[in-house]
N, C-alpha and C. Protein backbone atom coordinates (compact mmCIF):
# COMPACT_ATOMS: atom_id res chain seq x y z
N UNK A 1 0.85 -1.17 0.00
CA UNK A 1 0.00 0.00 0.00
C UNK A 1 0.89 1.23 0.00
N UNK A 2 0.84 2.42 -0.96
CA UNK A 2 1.34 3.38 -1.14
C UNK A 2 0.95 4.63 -0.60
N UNK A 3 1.28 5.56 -0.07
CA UNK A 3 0.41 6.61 0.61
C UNK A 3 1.05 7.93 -0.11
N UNK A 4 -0.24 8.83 -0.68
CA UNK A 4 -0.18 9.63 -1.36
C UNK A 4 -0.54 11.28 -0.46
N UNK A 5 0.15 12.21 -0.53
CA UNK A 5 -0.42 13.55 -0.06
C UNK A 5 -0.90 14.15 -0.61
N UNK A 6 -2.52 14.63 -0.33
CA UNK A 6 -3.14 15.22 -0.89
C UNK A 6 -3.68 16.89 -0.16
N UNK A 7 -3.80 17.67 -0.86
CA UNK A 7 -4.49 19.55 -0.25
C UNK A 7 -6.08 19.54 0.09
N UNK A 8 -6.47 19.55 1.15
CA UNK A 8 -8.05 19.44 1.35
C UNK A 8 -8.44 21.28 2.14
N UNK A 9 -9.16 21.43 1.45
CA UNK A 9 -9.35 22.60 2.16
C UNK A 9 -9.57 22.56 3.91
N UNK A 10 -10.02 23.09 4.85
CA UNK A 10 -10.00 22.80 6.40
C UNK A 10 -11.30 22.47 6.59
N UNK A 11 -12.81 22.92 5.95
CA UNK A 11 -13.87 22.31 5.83
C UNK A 11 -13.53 20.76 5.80
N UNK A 12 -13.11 20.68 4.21
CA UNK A 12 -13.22 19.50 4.29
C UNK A 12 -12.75 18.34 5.25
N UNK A 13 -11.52 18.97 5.65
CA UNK A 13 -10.59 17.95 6.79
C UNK A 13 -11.59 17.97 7.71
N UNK A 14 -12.39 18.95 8.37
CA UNK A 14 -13.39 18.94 9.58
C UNK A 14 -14.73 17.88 9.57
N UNK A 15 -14.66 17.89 7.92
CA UNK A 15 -15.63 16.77 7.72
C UNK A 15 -15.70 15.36 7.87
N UNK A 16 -14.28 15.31 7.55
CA UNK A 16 -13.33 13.85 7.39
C UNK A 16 -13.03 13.35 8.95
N UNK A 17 -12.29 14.71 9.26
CA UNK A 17 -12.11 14.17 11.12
C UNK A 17 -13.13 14.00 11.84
N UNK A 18 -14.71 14.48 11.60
CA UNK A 18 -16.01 13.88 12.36
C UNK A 18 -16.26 12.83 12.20
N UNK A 19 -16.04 12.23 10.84
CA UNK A 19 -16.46 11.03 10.65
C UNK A 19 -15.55 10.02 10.82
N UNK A 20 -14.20 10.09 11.37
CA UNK A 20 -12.99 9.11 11.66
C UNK A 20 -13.23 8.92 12.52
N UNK A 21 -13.02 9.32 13.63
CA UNK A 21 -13.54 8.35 15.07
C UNK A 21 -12.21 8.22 15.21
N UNK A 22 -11.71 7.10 16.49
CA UNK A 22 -10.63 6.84 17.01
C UNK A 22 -9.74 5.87 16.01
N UNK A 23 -10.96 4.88 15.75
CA UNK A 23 -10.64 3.83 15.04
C UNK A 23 -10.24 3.38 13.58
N UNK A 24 -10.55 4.37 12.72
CA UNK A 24 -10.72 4.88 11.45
C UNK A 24 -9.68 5.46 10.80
N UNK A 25 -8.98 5.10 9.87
CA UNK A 25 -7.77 6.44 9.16
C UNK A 25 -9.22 7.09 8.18
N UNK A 26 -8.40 8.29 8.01
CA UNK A 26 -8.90 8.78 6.26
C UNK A 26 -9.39 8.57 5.69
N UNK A 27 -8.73 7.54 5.11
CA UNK A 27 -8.67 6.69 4.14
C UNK A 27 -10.09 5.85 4.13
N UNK A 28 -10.26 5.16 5.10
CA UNK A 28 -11.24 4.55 5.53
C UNK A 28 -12.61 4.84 5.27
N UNK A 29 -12.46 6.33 5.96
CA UNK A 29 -13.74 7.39 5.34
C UNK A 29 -14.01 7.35 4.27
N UNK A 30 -13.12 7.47 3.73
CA UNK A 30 -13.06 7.88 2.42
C UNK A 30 -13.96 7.29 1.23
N UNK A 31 -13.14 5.84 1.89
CA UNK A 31 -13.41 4.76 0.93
C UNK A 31 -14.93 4.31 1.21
N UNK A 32 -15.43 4.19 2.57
CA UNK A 32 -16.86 4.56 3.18
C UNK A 32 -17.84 5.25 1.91
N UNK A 33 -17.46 6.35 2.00
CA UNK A 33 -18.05 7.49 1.14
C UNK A 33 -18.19 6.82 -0.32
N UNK A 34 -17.44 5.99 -0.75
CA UNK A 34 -17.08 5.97 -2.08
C UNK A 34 -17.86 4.15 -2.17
N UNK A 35 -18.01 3.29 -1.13
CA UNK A 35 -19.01 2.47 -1.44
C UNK A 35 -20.63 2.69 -0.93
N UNK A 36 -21.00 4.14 -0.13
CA UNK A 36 -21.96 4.21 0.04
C UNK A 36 -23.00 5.22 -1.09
N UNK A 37 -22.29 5.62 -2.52
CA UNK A 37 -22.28 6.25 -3.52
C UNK A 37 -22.99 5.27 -4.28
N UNK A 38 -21.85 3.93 -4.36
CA UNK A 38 -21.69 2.97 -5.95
C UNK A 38 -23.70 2.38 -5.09
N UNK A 39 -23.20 1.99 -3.29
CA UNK A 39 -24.95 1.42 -2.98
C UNK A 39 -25.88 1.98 -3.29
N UNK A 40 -25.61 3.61 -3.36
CA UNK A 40 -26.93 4.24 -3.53
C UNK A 40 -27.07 4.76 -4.98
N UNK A 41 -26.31 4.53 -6.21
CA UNK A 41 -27.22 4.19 -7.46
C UNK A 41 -28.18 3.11 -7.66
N UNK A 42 -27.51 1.83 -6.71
CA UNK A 42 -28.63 0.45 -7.24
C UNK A 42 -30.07 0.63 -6.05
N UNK A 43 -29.66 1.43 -4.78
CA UNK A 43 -31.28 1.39 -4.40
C UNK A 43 -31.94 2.76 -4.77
N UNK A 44 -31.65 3.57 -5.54
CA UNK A 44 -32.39 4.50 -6.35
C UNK A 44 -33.89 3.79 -6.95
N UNK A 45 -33.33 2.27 -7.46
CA UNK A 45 -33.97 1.70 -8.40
C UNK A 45 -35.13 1.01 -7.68
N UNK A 46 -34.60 0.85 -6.41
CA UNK A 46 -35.42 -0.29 -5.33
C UNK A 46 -36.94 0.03 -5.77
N UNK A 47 -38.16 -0.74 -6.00
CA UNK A 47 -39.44 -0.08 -5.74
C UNK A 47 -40.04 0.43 -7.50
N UNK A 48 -39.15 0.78 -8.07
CA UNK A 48 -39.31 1.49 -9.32
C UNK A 48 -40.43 0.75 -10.04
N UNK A 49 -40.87 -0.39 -9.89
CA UNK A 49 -41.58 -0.86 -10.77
C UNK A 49 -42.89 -1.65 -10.23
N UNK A 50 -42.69 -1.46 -9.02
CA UNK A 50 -43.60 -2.18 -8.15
C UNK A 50 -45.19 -1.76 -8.35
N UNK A 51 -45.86 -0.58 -9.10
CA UNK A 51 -46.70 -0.35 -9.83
C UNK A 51 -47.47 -0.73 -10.95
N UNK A 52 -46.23 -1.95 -11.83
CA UNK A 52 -46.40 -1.87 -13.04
C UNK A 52 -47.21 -3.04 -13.46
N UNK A 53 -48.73 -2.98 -13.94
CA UNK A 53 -49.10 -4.04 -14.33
C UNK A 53 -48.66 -4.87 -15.52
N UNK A 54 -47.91 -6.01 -14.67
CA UNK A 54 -47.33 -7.50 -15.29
C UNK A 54 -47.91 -8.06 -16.88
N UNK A 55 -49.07 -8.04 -15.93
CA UNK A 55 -49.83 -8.72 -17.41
C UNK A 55 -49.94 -8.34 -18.34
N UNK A 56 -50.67 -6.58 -18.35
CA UNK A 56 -50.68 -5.72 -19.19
C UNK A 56 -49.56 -5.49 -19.79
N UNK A 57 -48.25 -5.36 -19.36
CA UNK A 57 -47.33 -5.18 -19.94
C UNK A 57 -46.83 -6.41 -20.86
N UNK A 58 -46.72 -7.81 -20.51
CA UNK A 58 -46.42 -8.88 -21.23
C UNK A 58 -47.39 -8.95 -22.35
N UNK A 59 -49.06 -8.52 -22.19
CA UNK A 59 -49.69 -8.87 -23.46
C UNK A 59 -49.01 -8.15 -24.54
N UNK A 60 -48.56 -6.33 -24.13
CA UNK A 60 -48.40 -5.40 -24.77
C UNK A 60 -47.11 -5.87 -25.60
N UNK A 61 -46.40 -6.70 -25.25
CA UNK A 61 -45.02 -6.93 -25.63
C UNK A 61 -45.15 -7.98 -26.74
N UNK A 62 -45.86 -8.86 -26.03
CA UNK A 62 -46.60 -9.84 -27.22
C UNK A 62 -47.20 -9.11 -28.68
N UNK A 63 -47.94 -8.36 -28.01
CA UNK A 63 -48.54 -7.79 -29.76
C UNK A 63 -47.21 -6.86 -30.53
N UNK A 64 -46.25 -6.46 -29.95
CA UNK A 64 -45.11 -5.81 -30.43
C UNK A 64 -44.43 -6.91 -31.20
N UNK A 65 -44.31 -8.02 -30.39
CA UNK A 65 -43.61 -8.94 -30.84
C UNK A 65 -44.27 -10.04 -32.36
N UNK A 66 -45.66 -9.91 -32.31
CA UNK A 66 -46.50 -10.11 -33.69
C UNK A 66 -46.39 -8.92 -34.63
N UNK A 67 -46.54 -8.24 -34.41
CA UNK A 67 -46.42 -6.53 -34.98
C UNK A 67 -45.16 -7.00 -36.17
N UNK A 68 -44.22 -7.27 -35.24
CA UNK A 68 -42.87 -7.25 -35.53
C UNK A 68 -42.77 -8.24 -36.82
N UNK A 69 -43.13 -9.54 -36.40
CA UNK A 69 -42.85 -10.70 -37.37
C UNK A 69 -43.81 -10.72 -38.47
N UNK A 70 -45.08 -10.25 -38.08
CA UNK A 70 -46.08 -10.13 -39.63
C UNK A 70 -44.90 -8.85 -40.31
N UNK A 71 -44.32 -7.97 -40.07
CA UNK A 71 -43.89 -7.05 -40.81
C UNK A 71 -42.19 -7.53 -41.81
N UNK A 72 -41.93 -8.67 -40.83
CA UNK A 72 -40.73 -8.90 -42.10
C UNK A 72 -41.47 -10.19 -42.59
């Protein structure tokens, strides 16, 4: 593991040092921050479709899918 120095403004360090704790480097945070990002694009999605009538939609796909093959 390589350790790099980086310029954070003093906000930001104040932000970083609340959320380190005793136990915690930086880094840690950091990386925190950076898988609780990638989690919260996939539960954006959570629920999204839970509205959608099934059936209605499969018949609708069906006649797309006849649509389709009478046309070539």
């Amino acid at each position: 593991m390589s350790n790099i120095n980086i310029s954070i403004k003093d906000e930001a360090y104040q932000f970083l040092q609340s959320h380190k704790g005793n136990k915690k480097s930086f880094s840690d945070v950091i990386l925190e921050f950076k898988e609780w990002e990638q989690s919260r694009d996939i539960v954006r999605f959570f629920g999204i479709l839970k509205n959608v009538d099934w059936k209605k939609r499969k018949a609708s796909m069906s006649e797309l899918r006849k649509e389709f093959e009478e046309r070539l």
